[in-house]
C-alpha atoms as a PDB file:
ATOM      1  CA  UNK A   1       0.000   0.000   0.000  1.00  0.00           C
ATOM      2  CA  UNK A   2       1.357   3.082  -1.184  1.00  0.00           C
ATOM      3  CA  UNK A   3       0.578   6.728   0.132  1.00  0.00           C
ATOM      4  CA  UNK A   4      -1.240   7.029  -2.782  1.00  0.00           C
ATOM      5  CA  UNK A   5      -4.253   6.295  -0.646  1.00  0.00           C
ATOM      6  CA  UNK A   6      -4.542   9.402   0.812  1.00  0.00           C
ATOM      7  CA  UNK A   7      -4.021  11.597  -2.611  1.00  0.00           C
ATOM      8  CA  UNK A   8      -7.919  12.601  -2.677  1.00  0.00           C
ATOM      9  CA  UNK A   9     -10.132  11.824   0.580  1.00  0.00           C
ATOM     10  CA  UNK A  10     -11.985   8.698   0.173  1.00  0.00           C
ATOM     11  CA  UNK A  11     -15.965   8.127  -0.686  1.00  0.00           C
ATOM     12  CA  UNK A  12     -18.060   5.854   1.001  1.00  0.00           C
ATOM     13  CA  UNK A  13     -17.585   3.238  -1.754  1.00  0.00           C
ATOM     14  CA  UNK A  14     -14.083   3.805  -2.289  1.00  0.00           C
ATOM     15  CA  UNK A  15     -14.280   3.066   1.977  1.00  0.00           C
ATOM     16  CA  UNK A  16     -16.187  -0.018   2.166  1.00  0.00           C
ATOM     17  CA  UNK A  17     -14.351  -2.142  -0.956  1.00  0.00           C
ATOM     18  CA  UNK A  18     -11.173  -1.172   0.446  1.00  0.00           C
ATOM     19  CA  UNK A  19     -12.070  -2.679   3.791  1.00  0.00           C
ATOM     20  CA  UNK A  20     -13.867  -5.539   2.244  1.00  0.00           C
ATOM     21  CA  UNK A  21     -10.640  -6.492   0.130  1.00  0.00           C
ATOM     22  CA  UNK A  22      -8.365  -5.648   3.589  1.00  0.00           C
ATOM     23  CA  UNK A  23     -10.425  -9.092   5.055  1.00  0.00           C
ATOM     24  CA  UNK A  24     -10.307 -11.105   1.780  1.00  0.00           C
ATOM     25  CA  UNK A  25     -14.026 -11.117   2.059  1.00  0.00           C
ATOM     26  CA  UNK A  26     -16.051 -11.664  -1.222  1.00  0.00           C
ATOM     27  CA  UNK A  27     -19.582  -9.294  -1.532  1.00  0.00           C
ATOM     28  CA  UNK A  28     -21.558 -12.674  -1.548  1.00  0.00           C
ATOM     29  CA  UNK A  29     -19.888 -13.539   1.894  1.00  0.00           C
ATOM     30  CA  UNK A  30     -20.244  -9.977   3.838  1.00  0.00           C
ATOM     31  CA  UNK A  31     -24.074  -9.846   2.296  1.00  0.00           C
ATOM     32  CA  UNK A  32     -24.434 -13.135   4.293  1.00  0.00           C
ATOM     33  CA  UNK A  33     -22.369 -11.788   7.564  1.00  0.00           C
ATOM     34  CA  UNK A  34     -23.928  -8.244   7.303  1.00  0.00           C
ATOM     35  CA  UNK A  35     -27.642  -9.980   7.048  1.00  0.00           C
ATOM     36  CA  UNK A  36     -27.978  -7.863   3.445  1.00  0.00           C
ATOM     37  CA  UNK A  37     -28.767  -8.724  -0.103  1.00  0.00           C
ATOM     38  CA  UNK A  38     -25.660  -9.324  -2.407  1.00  0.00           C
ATOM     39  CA  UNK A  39     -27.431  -6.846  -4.867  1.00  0.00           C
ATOM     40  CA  UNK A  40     -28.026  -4.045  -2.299  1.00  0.00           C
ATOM     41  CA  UNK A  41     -24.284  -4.648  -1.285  1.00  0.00           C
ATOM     42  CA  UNK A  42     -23.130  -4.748  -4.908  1.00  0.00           C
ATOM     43  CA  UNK A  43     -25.026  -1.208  -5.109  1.00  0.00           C
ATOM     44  CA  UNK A  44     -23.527   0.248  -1.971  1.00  0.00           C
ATOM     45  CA  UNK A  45     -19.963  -0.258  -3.560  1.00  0.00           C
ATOM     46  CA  UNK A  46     -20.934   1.161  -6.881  1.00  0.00           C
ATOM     47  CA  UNK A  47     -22.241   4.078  -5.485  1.00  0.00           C
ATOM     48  CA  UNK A  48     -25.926   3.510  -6.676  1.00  0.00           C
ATOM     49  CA  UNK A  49     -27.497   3.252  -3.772  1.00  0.00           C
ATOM     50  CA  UNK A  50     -26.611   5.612   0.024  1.00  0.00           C
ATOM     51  CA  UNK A  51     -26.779   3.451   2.910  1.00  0.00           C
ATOM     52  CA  UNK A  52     -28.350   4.652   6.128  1.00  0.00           C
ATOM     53  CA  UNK A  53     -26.406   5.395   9.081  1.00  0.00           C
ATOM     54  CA  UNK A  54     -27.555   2.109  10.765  1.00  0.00           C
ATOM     55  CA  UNK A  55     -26.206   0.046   7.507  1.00  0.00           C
ATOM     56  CA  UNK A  56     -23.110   1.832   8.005  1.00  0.00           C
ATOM     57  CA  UNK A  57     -22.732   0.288  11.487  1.00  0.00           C
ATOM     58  CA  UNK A  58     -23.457  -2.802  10.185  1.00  0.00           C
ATOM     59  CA  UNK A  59     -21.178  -3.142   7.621  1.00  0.00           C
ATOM     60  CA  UNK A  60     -18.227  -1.718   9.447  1.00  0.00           C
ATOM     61  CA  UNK A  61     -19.189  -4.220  12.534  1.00  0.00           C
ATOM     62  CA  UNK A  62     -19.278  -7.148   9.690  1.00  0.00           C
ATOM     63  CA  UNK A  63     -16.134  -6.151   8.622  1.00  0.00           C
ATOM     64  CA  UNK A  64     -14.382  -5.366  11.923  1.00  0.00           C
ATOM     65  CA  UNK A  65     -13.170  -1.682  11.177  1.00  0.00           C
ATOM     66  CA  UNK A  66     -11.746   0.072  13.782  1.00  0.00           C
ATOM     67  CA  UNK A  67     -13.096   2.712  15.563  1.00  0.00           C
ATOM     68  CA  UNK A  68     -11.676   5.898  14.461  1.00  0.00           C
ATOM     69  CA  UNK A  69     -12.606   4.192  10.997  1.00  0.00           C
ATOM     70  CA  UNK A  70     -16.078   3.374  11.627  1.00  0.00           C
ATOM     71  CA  UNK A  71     -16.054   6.944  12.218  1.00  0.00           C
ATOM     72  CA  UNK A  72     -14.599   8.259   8.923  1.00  0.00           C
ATOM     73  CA  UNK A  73     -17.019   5.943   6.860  1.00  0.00           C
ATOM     74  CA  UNK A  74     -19.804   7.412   8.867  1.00  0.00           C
ATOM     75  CA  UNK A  75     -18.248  10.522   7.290  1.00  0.00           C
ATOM     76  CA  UNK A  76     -18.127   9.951   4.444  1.00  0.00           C
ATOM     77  CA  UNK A  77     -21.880   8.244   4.150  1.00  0.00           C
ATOM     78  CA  UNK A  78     -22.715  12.349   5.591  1.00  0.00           C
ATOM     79  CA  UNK A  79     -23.397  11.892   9.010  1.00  0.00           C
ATOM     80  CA  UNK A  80     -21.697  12.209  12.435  1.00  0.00           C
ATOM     81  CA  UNK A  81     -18.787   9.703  13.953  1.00  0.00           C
ATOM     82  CA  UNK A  82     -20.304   8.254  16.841  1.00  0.00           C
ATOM     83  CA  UNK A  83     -17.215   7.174  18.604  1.00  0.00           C
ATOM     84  CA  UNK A  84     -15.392   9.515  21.275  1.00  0.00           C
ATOM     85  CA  UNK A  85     -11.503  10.572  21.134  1.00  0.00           C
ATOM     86  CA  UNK A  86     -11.102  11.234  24.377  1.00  0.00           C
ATOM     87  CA  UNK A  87      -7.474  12.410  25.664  1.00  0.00           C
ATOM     88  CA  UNK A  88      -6.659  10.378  28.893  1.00  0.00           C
ATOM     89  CA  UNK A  89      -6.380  13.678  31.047  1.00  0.00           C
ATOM     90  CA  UNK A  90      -9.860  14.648  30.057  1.00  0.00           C
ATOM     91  CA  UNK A  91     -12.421  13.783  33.033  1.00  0.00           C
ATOM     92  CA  UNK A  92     -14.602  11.340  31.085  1.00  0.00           C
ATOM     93  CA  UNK A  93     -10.991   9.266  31.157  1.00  0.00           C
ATOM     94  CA  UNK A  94     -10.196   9.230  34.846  1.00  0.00           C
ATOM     95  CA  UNK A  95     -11.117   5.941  35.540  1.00  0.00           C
ATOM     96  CA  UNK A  96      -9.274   4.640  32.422  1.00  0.00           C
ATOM     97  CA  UNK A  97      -6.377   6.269  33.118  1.00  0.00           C
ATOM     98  CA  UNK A  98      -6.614   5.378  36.996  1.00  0.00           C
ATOM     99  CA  UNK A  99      -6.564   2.223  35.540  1.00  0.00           C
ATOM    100  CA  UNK A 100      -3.648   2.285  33.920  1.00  0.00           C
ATOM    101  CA  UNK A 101      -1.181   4.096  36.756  1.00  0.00           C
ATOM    102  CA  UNK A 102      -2.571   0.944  38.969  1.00  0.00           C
ATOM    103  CA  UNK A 103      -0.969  -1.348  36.120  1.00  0.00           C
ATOM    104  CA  UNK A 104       1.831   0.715  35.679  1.00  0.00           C
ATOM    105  CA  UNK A 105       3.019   1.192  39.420  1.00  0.00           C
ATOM    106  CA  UNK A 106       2.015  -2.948  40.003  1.00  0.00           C
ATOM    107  CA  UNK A 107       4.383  -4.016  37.710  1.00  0.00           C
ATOM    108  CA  UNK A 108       7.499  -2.198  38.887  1.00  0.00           C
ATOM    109  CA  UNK A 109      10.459  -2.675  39.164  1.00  0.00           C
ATOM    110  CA  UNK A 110       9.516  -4.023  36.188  1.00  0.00           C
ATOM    111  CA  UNK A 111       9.211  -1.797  33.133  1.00  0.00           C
ATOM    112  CA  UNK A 112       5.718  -1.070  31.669  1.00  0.00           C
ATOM    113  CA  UNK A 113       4.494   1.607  29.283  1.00  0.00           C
ATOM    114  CA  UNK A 114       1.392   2.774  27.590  1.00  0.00           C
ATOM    115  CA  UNK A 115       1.548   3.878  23.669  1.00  0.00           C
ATOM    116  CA  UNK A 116      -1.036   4.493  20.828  1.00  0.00           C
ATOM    117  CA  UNK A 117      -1.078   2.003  17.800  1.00  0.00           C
ATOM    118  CA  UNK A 118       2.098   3.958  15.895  1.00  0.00           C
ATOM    119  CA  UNK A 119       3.969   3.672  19.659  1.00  0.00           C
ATOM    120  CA  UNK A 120       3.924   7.122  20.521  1.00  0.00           C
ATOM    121  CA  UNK A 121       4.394   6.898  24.641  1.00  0.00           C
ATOM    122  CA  UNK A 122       1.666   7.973  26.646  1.00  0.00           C
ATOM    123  CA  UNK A 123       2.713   7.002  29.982  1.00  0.00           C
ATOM    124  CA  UNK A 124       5.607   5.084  31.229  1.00  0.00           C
ATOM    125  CA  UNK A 125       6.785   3.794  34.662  1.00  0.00           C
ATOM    126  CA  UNK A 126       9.426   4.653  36.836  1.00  0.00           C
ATOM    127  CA  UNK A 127      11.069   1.544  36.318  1.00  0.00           C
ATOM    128  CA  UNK A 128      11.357   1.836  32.578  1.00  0.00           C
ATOM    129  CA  UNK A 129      13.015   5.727  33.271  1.00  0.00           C
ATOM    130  CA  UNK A 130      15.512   3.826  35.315  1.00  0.00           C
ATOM    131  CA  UNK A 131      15.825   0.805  32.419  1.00  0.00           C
ATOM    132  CA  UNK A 132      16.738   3.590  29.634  1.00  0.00           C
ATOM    133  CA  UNK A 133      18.875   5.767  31.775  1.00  0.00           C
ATOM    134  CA  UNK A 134      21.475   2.901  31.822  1.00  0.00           C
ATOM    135  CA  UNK A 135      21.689   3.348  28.222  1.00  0.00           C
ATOM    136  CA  UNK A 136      20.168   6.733  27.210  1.00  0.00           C
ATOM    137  CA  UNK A 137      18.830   9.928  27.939  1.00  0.00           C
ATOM    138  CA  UNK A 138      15.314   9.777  26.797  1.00  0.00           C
ATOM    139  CA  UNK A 139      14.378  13.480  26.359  1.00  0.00           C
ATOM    140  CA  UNK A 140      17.603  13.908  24.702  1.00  0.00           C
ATOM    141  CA  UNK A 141      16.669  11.250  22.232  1.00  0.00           C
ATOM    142  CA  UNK A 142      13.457  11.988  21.458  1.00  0.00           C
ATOM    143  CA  UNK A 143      14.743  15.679  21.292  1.00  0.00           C
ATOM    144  CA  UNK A 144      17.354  14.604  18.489  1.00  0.00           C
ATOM    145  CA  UNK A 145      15.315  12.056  16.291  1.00  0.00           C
ATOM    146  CA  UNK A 146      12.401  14.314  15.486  1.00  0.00           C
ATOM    147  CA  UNK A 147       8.744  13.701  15.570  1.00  0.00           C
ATOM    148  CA  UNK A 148       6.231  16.103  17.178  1.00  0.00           C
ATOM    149  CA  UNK A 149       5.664  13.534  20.453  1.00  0.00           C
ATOM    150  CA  UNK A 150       7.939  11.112  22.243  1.00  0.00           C
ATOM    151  CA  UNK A 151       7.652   8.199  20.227  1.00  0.00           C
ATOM    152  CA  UNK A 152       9.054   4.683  21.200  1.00  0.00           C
ATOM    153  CA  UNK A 153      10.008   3.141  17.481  1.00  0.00           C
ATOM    154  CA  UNK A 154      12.221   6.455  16.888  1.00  0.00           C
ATOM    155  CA  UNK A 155      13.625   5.893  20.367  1.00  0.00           C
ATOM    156  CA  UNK A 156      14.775   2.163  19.862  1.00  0.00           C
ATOM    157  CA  UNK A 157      15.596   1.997  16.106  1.00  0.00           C
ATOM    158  CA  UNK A 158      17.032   5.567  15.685  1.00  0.00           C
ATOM    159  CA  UNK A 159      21.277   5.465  15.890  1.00  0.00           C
ATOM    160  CA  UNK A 160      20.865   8.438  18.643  1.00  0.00           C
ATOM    161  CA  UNK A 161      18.702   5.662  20.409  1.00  0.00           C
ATOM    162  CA  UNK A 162      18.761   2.477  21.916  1.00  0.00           C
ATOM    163  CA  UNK A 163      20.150   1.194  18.460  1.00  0.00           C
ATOM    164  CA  UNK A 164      23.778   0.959  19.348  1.00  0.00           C
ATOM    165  CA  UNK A 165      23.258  -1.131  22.257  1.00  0.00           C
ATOM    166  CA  UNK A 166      20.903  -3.758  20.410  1.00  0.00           C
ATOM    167  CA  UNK A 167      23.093  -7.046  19.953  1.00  0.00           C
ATOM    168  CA  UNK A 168      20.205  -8.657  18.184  1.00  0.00           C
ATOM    169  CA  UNK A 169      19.862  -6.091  16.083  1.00  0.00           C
ATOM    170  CA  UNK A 170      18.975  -7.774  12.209  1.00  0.00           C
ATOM    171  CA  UNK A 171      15.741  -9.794  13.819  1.00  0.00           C
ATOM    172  CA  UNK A 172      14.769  -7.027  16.034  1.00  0.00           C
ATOM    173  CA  UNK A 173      14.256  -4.568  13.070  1.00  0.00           C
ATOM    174  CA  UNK A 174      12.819  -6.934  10.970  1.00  0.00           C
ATOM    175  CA  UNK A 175      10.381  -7.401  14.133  1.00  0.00           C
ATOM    176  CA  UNK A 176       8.957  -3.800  13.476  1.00  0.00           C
ATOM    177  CA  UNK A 177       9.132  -3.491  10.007  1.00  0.00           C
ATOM    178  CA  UNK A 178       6.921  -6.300  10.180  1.00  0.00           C
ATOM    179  CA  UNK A 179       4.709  -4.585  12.798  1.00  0.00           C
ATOM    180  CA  UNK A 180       4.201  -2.316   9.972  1.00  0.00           C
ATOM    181  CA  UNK A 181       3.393  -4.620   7.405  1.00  0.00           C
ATOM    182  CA  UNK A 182       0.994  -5.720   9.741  1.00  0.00           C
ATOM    183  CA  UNK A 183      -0.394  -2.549  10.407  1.00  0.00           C
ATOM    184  CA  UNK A 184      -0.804  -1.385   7.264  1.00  0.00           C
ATOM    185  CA  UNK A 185      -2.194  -4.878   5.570  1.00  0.00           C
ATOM    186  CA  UNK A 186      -4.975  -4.500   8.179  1.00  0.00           C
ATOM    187  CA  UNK A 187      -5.390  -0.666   8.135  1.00  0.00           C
ATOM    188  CA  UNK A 188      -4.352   0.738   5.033  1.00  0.00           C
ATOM    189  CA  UNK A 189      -5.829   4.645   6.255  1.00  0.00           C
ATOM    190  CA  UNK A 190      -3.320   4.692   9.129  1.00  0.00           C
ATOM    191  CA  UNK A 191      -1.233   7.370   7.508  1.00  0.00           C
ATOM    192  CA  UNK A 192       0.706   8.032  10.785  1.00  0.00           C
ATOM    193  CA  UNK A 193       2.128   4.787  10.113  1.00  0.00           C
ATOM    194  CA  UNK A 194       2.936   4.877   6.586  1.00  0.00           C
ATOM    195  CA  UNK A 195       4.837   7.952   7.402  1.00  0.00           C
ATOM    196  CA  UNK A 196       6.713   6.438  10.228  1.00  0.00           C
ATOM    197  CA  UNK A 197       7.418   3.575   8.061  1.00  0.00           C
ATOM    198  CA  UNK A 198       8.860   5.468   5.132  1.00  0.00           C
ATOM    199  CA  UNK A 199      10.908   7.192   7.737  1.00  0.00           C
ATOM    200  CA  UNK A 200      12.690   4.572   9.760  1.00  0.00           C
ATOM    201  CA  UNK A 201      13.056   2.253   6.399  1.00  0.00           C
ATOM    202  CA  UNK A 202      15.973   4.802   5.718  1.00  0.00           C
ATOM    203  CA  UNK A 203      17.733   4.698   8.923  1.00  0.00           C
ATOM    204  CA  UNK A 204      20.971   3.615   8.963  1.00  0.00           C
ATOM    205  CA  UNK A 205      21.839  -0.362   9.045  1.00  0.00           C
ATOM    206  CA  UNK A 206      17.962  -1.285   8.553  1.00  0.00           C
ATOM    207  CA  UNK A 207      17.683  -4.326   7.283  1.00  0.00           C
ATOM    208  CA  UNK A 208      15.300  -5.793   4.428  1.00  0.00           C
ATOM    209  CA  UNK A 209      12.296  -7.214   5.448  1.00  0.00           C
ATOM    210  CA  UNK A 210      13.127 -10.484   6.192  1.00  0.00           C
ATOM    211  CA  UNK A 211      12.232 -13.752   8.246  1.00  0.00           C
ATOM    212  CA  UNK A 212      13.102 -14.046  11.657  1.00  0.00           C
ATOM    213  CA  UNK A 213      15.797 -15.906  12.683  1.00  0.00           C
ATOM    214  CA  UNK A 214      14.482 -19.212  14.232  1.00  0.00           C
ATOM    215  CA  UNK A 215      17.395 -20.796  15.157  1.00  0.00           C
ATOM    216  CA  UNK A 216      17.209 -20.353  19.258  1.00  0.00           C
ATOM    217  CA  UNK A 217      15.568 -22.034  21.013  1.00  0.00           C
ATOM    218  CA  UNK A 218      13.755 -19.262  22.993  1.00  0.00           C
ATOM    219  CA  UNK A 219      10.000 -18.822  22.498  1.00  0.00           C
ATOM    220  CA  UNK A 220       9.798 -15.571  22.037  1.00  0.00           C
ATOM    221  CA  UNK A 221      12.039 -12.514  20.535  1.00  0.00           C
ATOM    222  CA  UNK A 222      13.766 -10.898  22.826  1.00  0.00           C
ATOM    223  CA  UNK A 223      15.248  -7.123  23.284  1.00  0.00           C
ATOM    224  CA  UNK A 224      19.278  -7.941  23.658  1.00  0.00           C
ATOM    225  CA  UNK A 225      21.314  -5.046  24.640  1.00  0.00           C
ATOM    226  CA  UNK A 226      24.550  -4.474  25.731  1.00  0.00           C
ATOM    227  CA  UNK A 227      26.579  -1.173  27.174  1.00  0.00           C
ATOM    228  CA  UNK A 228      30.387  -2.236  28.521  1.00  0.00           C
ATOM    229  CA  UNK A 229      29.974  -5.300  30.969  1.00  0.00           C
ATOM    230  CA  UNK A 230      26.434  -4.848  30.912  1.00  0.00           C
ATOM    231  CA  UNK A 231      24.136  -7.627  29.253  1.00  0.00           C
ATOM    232  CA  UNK A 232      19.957  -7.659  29.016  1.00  0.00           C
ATOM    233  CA  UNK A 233      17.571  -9.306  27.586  1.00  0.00           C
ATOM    234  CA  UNK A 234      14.127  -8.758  27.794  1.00  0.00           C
ATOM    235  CA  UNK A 235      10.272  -9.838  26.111  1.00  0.00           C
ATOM    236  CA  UNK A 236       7.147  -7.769  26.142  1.00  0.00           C
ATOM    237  CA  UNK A 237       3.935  -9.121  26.585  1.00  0.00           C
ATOM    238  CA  UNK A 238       0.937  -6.367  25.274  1.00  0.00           C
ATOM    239  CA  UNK A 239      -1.943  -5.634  26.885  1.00  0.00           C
ATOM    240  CA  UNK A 240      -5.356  -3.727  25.655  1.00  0.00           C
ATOM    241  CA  UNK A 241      -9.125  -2.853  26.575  1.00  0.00           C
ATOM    242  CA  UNK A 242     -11.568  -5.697  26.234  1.00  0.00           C
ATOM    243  CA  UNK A 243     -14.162  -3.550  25.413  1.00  0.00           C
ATOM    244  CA  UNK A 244     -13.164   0.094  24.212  1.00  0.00           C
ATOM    245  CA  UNK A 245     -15.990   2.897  23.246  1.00  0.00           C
ATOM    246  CA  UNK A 246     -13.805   5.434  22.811  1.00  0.00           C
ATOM    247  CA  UNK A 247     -11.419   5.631  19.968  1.00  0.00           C
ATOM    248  CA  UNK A 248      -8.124   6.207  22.272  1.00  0.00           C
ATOM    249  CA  UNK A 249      -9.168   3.390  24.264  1.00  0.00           C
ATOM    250  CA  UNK A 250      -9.093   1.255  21.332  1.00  0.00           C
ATOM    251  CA  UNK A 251      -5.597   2.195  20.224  1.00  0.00           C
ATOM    252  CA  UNK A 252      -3.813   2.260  23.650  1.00  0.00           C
ATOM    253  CA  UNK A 253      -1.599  -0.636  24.185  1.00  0.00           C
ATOM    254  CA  UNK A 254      -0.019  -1.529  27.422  1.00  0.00           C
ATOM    255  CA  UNK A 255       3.345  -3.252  26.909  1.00  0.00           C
ATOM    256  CA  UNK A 256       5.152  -5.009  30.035  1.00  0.00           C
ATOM    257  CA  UNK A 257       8.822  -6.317  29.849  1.00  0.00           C
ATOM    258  CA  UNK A 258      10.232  -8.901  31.584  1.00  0.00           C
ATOM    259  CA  UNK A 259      13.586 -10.329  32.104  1.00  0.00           C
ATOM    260  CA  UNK A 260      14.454 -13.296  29.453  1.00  0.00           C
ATOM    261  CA  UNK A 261      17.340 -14.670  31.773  1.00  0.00           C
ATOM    262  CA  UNK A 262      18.511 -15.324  35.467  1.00  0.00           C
ATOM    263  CA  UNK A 263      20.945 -12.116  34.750  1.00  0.00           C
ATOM    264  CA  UNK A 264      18.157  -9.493  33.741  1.00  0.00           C
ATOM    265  CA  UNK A 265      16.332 -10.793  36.783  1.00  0.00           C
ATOM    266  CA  UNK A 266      19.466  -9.725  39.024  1.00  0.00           C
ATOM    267  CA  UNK A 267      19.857  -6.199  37.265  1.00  0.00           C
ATOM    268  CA  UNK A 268      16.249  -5.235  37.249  1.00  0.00           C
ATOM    269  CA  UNK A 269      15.742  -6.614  41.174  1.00  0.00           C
ATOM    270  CA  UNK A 270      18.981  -4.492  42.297  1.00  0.00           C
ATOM    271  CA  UNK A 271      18.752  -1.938  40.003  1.00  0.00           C
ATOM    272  CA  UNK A 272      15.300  -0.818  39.163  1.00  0.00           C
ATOM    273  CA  UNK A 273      13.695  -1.140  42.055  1.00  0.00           C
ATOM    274  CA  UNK A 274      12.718   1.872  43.889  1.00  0.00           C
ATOM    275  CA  UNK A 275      14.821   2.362  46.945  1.00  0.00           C
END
């Protein structure tokens, strides 16, 4: 996908075959899973026919569009988003965000932070300052690298970053250039992403896209980084709402590291813990 997607803003029809063809779905099967006639369907693409604001729902529910995207086909059908984009600071958040300093402040002196769906940091614990410090100055970083908020993919892949200190380097980018991949197979509109994308893909030392190496025997990827004598390795596990409403809701993500070895365990239990 190509920004060529967001030369011209999108109709409703250009909106709902997009999404249709992002799930691989044929008309005769959504007509079926929307509870709609393949004709009335087949008109709704062409543009023959408006749908009502209710058919709207339905189709983006059939086709599991995200939130803020529900909202733009809304949009472009002519009527009003119905989803909220709350900021977490904003009073109808409080409990949300209460939420999420318990989870934070539980999990140290483990390191836990919450980002958006292109990793921009929202909120990060205490632990995870100390984690960084060993190897960077955060502000400084995200000072350096650019971008209009802190943003975690510029922090770890950018040279100025945590990038120098990655011993695992090759599978680790190839980790988030598949992210993006990802990302953009299943929302092709996220043009925060495409723009990260195109920006990181011409950092220094990024590799091609390319499988992961398979080799270990660990289960997971870990981060591996090293500064002199010292040694880390960590795995995330990601968190999110069961049951958003609210379009920042949906995109929040909650990722938790842990230590991948008897080593990491030491450093984080003498190190980051809050004394």
């Amino acid at each position: 996908m190509t920004s060529a997607v967001f030369a011209s803003q999108p109709t409703f029809p250009d909106l709902l075959r997009s999404w249709r063809r992002v799930h691989k779905v044929s008309q005769g099967d959504l007509s079926n899973i929307a509870g709609i006639s393949q004709r009335h369907l087949s008109f709704l693409e062409s543009g023959r026919s408006s749908p009502s604001r209710d058919m709207v729902m339905r189709l983006a529910e059939a086709l599991e569009v995200p939130l803020r995207e529900t909202n733009s086909m809304l949009q472009a059908a002519g009527f009003a988003g119905v989803y909220t984009e709350h900021q977490l600071d904003q009073g109808e958040m409080r409990e949300a965000r209460n939420a999420l300093a318990v989870m934070l402040k539980h999990h140290e002196p483990y390191g836990a932070m919450v980002i958006d769906r292109n990793w921009n940091l929202i909120m990060m614990n205490d632990a995870s300052t100390r984690l960084f410090a060993h190897f960077i100055d955060p502000v400084q970083v995200w000072a350096e690298v650019g971008g209009d908020k802190p943003n975690m993919i510029r922090a770890t892949l950018h040279e100025k970053g945590l990038r120098p200190y990655i011993t695992n380097w090759d599978d680790f980018a190839c980790y988030f250039l598949k992210q993006f991949e990802r990302e953009l197979t299943s929302n092709p509109y996220n043009r925060e992403a495409r723009e990260l994308l195109d920006e990181i893909q011409v950092y220094p030392d990024m590799p091609e896209p390319a499988s992961i190496n398979v080799a270990e025997t660990r289960p997971f990827l870990t981060l591996s980084l090293k500064k002199d004598d010292l040694s880390l390795q960590f795995f995330t596990m990601v968190s999110t709402f069961g049951t958003p409403l609210d379009v920042t809701l949906q995109e929040i993500r909650i990722e938790t590291f842990f230590p991948a070895d008897e080593v990491t365990e030491g450093f984080v239990q003498n190190q980051l813990r809050d004394k």
